[in-house]
N, C-alpha and C. Protein backbone atom coordinates (compact mmCIF):
# COMPACT_ATOMS: atom_id res chain seq x y z
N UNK A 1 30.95 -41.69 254.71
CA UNK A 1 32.15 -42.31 254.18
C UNK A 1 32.99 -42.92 255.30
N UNK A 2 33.14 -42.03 256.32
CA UNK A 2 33.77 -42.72 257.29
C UNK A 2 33.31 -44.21 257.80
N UNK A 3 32.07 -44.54 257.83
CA UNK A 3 31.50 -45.83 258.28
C UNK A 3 32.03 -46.60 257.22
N UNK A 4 32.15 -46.22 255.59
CA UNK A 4 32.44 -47.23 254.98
C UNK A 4 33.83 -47.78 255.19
N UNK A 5 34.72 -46.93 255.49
CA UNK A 5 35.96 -46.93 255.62
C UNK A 5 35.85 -47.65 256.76
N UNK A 6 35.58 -47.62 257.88
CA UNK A 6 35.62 -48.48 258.77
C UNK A 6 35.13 -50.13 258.80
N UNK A 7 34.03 -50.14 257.93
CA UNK A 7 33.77 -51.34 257.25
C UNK A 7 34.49 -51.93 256.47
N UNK A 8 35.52 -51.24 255.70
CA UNK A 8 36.31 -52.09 254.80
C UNK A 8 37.46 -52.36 255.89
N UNK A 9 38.43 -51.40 256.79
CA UNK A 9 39.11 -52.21 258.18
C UNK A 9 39.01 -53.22 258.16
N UNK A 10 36.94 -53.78 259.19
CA UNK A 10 36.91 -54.68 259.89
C UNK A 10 36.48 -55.70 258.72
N UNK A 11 36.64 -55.61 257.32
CA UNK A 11 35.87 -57.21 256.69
C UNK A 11 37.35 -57.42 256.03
N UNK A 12 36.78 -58.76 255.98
CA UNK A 12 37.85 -59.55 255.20
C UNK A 12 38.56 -59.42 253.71
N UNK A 13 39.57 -58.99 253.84
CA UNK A 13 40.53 -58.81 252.55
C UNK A 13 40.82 -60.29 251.90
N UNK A 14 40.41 -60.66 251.01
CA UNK A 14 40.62 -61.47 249.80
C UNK A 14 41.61 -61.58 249.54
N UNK A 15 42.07 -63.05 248.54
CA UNK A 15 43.70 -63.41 247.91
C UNK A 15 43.16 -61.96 246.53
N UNK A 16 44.53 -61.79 246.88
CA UNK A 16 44.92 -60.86 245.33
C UNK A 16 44.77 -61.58 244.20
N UNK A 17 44.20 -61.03 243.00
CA UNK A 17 44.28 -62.19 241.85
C UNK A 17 44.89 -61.47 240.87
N UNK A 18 45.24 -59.76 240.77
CA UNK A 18 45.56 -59.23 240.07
C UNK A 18 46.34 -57.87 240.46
N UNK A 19 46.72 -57.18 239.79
CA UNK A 19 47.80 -55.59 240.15
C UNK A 19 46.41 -54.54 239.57
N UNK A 20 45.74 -54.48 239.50
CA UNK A 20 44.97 -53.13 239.34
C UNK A 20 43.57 -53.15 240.71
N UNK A 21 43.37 -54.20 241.40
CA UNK A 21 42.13 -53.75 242.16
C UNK A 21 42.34 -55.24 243.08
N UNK A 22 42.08 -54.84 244.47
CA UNK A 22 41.59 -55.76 245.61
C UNK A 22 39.91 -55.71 245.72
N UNK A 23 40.04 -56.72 246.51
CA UNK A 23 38.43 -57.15 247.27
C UNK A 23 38.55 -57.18 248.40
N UNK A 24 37.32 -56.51 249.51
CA UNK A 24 36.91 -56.80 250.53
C UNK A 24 35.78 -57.03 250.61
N UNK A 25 35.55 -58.18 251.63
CA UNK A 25 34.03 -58.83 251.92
C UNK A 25 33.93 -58.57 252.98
N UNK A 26 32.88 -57.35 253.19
CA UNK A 26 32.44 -56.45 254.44
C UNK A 26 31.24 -57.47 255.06
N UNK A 27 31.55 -56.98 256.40
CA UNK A 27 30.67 -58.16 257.29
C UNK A 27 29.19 -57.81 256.80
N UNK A 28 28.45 -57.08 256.36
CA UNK A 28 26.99 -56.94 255.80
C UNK A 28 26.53 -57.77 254.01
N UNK A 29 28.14 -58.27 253.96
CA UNK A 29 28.12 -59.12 252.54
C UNK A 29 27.84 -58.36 251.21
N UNK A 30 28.43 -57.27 251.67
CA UNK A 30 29.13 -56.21 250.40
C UNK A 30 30.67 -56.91 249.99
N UNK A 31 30.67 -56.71 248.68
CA UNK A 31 32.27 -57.10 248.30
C UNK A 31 32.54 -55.29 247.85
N UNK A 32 33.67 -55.23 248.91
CA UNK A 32 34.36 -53.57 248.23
C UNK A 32 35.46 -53.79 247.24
N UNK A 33 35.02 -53.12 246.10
CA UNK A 33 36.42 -53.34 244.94
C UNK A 33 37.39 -52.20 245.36
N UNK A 34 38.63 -52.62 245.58
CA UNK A 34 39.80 -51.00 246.07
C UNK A 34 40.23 -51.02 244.75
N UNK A 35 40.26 -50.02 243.74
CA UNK A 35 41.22 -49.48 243.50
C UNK A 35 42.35 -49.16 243.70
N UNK A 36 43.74 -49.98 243.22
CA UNK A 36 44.97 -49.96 243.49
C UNK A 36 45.18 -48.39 242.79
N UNK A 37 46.06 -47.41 243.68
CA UNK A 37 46.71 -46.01 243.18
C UNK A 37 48.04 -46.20 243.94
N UNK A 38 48.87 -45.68 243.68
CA UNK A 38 49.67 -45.00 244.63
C UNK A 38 49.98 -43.43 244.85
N UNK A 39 50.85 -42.97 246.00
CA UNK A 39 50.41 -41.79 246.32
C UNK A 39 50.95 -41.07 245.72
N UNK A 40 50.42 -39.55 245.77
CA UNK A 40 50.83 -38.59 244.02
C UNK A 40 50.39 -38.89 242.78
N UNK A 41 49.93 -40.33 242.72
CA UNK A 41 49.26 -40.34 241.43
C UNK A 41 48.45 -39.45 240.48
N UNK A 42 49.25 -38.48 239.82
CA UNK A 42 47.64 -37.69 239.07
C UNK A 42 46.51 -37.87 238.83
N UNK A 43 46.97 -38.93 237.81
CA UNK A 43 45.51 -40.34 237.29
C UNK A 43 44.66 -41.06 237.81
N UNK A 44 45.50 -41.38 239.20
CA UNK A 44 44.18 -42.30 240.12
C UNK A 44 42.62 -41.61 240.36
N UNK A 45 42.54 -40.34 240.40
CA UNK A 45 41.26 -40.09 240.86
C UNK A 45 40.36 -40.04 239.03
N UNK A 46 41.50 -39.84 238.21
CA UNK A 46 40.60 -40.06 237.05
C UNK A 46 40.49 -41.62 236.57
N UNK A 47 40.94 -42.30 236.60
CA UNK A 47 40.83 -43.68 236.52
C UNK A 47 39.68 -43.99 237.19
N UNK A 48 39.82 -43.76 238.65
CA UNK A 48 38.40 -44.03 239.34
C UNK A 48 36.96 -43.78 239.10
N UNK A 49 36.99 -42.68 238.84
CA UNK A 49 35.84 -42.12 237.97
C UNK A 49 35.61 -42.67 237.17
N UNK A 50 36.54 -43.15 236.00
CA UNK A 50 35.97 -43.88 234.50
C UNK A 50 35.73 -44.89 235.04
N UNK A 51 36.38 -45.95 236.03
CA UNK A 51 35.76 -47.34 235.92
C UNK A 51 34.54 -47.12 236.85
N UNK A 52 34.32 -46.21 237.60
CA UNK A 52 32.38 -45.93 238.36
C UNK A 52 32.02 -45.45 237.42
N UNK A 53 32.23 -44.91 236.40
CA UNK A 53 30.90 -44.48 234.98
C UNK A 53 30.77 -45.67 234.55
N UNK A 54 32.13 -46.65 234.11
CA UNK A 54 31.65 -48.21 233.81
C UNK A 54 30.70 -48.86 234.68
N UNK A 55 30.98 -48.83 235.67
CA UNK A 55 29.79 -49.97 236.42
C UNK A 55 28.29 -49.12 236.54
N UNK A 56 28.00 -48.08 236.62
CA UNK A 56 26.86 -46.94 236.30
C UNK A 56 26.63 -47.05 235.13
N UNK A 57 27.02 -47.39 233.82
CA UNK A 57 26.43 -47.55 232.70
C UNK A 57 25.66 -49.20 232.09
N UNK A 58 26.89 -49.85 233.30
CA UNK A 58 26.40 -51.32 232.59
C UNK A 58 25.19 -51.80 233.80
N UNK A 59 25.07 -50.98 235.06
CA UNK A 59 23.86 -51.64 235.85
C UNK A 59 22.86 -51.62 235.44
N UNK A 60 21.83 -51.25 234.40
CA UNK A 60 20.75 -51.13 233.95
C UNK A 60 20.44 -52.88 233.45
N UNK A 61 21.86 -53.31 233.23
CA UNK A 61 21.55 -54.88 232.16
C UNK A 61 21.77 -55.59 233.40
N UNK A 62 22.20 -55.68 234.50
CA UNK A 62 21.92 -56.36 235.44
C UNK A 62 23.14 -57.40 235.95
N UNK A 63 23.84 -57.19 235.11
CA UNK A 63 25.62 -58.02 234.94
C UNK A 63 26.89 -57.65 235.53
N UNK A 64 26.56 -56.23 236.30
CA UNK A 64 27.92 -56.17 237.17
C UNK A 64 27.37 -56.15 238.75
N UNK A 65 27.83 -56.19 239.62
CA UNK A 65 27.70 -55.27 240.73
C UNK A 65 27.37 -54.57 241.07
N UNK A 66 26.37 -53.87 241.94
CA UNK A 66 25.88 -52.58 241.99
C UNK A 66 26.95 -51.51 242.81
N UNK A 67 26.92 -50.30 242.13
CA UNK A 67 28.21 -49.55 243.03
C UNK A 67 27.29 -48.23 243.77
N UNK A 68 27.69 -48.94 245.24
CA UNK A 68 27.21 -48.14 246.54
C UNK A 68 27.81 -46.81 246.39
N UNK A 69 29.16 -46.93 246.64
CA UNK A 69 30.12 -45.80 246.62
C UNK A 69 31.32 -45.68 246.19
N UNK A 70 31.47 -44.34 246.06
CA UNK A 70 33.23 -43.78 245.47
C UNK A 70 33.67 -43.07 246.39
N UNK A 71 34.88 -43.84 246.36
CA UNK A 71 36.01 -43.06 248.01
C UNK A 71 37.20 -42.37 246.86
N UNK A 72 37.27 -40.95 247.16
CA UNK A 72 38.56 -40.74 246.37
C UNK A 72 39.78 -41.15 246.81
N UNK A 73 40.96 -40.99 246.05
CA UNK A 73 42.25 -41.78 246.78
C UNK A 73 42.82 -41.18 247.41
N UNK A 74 43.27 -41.59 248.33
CA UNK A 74 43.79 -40.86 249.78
C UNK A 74 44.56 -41.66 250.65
N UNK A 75 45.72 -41.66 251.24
CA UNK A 75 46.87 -42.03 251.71
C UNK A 75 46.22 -43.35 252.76
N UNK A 76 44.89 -42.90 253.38
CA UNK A 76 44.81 -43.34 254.75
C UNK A 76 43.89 -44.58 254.51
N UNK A 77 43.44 -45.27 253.03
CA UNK A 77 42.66 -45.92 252.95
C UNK A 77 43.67 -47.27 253.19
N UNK A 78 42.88 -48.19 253.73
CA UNK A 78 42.94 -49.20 254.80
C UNK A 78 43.13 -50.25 253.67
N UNK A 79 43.36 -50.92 252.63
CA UNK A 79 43.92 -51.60 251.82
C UNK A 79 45.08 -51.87 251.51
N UNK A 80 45.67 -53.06 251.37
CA UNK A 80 46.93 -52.79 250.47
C UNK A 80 47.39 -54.18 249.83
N UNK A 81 47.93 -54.03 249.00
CA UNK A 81 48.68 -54.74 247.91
C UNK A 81 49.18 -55.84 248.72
């Protein structure tokens, strides 16, 4: 996890297009989706979870993104609004 985290640092953060999730385009040409939380959030780590069961249920049809990994939410992640 730590490498990913360091990968999302050094790649390029995207225009915002919306209030629930950013993009980063990691130099290996991964796009990382962040999950917008803020801190104390109860919900954020359950939110997260449901939308990775979404993208885990719909990869079989071949139409989303494939999801590498889940970072839980945590103060120190390198994104922001």
């Amino acid at each position: 996890m730590a490498d990913l985290l360091a990968a999302i640092r050094e790649g390029e953060a995207l225009p915002a297009t919306g209030t629930a999730h950013g993009h980063v385009r990691l130099k290996d040409g991964r796009l990382a989706r962040i999950a917008y939380a803020y801190e104390d959030d109860p919900t954020a780590a359950a939110r997260l979870h449901l939308q990775a069961e979404a993208f885990r249920h719909l990869a079989p049809a071949g139409r989303t993104p494939r999801l590498h990994e889940v970072i839980e939410p945590r103060p120190d992640c390198p994104v922001e609004r």
